[in-house]
Protein backbone atom coordinates (compact mmCIF):
# COMPACT_ATOMS: atom_id res chain seq x y z
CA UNK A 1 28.40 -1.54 -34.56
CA UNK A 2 27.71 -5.11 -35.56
CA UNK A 3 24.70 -6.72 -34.01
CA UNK A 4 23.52 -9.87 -34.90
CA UNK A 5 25.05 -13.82 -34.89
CA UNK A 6 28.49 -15.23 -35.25
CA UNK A 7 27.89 -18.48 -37.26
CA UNK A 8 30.36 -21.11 -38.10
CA UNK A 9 30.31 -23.62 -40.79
CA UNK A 10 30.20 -27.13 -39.50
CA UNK A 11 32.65 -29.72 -41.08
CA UNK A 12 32.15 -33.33 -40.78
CA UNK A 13 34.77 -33.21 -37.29
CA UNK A 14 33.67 -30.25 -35.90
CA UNK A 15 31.72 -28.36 -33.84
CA UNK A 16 29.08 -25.69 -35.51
CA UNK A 17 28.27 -22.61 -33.08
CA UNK A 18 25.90 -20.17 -33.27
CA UNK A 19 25.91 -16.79 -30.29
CA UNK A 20 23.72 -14.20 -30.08
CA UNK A 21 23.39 -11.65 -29.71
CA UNK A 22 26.70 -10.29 -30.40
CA UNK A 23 27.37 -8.03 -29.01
CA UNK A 24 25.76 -8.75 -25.50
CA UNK A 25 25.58 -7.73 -22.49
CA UNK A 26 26.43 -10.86 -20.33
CA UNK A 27 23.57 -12.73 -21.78
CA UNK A 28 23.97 -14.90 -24.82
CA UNK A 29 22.11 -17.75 -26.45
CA UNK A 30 24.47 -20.29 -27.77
CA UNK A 31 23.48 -23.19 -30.32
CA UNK A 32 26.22 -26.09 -30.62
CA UNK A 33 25.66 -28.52 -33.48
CA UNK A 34 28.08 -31.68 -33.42
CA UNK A 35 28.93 -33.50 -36.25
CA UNK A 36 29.70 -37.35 -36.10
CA UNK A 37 28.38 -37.72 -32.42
CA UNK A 38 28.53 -41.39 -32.87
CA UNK A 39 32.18 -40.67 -32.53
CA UNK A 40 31.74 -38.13 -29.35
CA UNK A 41 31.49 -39.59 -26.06
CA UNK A 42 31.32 -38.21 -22.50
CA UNK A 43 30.72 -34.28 -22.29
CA UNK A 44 31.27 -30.84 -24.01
CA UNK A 45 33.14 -28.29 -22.33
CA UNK A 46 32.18 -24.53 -22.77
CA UNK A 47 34.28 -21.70 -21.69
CA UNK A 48 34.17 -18.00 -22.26
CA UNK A 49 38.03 -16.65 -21.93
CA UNK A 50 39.45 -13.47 -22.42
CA UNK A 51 42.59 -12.90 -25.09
CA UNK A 52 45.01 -13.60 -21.97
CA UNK A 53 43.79 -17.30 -21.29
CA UNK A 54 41.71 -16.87 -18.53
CA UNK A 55 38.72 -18.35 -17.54
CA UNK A 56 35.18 -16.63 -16.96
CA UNK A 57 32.92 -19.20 -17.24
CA UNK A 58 32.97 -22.92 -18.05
CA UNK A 59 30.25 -26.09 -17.85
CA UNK A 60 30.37 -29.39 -18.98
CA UNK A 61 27.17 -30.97 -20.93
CA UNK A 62 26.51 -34.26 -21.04
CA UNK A 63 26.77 -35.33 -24.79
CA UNK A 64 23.38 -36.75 -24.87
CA UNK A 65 22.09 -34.98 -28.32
CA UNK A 66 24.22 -33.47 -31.44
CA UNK A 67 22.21 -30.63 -30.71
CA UNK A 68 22.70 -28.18 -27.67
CA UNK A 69 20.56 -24.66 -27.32
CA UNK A 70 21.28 -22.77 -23.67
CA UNK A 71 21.29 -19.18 -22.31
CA UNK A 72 23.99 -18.10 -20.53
CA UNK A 73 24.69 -15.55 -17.87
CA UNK A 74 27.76 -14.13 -16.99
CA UNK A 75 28.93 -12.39 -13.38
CA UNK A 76 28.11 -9.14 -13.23
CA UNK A 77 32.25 -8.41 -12.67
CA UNK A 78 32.73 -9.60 -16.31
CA UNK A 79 34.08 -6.67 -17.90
CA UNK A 80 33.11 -4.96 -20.86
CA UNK A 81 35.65 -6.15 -23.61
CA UNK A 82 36.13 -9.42 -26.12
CA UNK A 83 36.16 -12.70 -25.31
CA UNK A 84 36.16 -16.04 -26.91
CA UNK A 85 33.13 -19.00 -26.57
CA UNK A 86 35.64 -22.18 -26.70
CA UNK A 87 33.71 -25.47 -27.20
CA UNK A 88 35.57 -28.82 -26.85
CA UNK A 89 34.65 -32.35 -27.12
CA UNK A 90 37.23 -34.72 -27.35
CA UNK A 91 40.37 -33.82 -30.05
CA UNK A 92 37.47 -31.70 -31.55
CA UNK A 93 37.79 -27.68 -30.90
CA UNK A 94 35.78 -24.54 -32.08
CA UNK A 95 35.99 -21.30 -30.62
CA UNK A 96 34.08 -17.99 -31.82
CA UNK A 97 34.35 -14.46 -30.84
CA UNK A 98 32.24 -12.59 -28.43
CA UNK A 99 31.84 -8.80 -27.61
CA UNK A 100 30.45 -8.00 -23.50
CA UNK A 101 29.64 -4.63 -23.78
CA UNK A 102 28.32 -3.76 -20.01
């Protein structure tokens, strides 16, 4: 079993995200580094979806830094399983994988 981060590399249009832990158990750290935010207006959208499409959890942020750190807590009726953290912003998108393990 694998337990630590999932990391991307950030390119200069895109999105860098960091989770952990992973695996989790409905509550994860994420840490969202934008590149070019001069070009980024408006808000981020975060959603964790399962490999069918649907939706558990979603919030907008106001694009105010390049630099987002939250915690987040998922329902308890989120099973255990994998899922994906999708960040958007704009044409920019960046999605990592996530394991719930309840």
């Amino acid at each position: 079993v694998y337990t630590g981060t999932t990391e991307q590399v950030a390119t200069d249009s895109s999105i860098l995200i960091k989770l952990f832990p992973n695996p989790n158990s409905g509550l994860f750290t994420h840490e969202l580094n934008m590149a070019r935010t001069d070009e980024n207006s408006g808000r981020l959208n975060l959603q964790v979806i399962n490999s069918l499409g649907q939706i558990f959890y979603e919030k907008n942020i106001p694009l105010i830094q390049s630099q987002i750190s939250e915690e987040v807590v998922l329902d308890g009726s989120v099973q255990t399983g994998l899922y994906f953290l999708r960040v958007s912003c704009g044409e920019m998108v960046e999605t990592t994988r996530m394991m719930l393990l309840r």
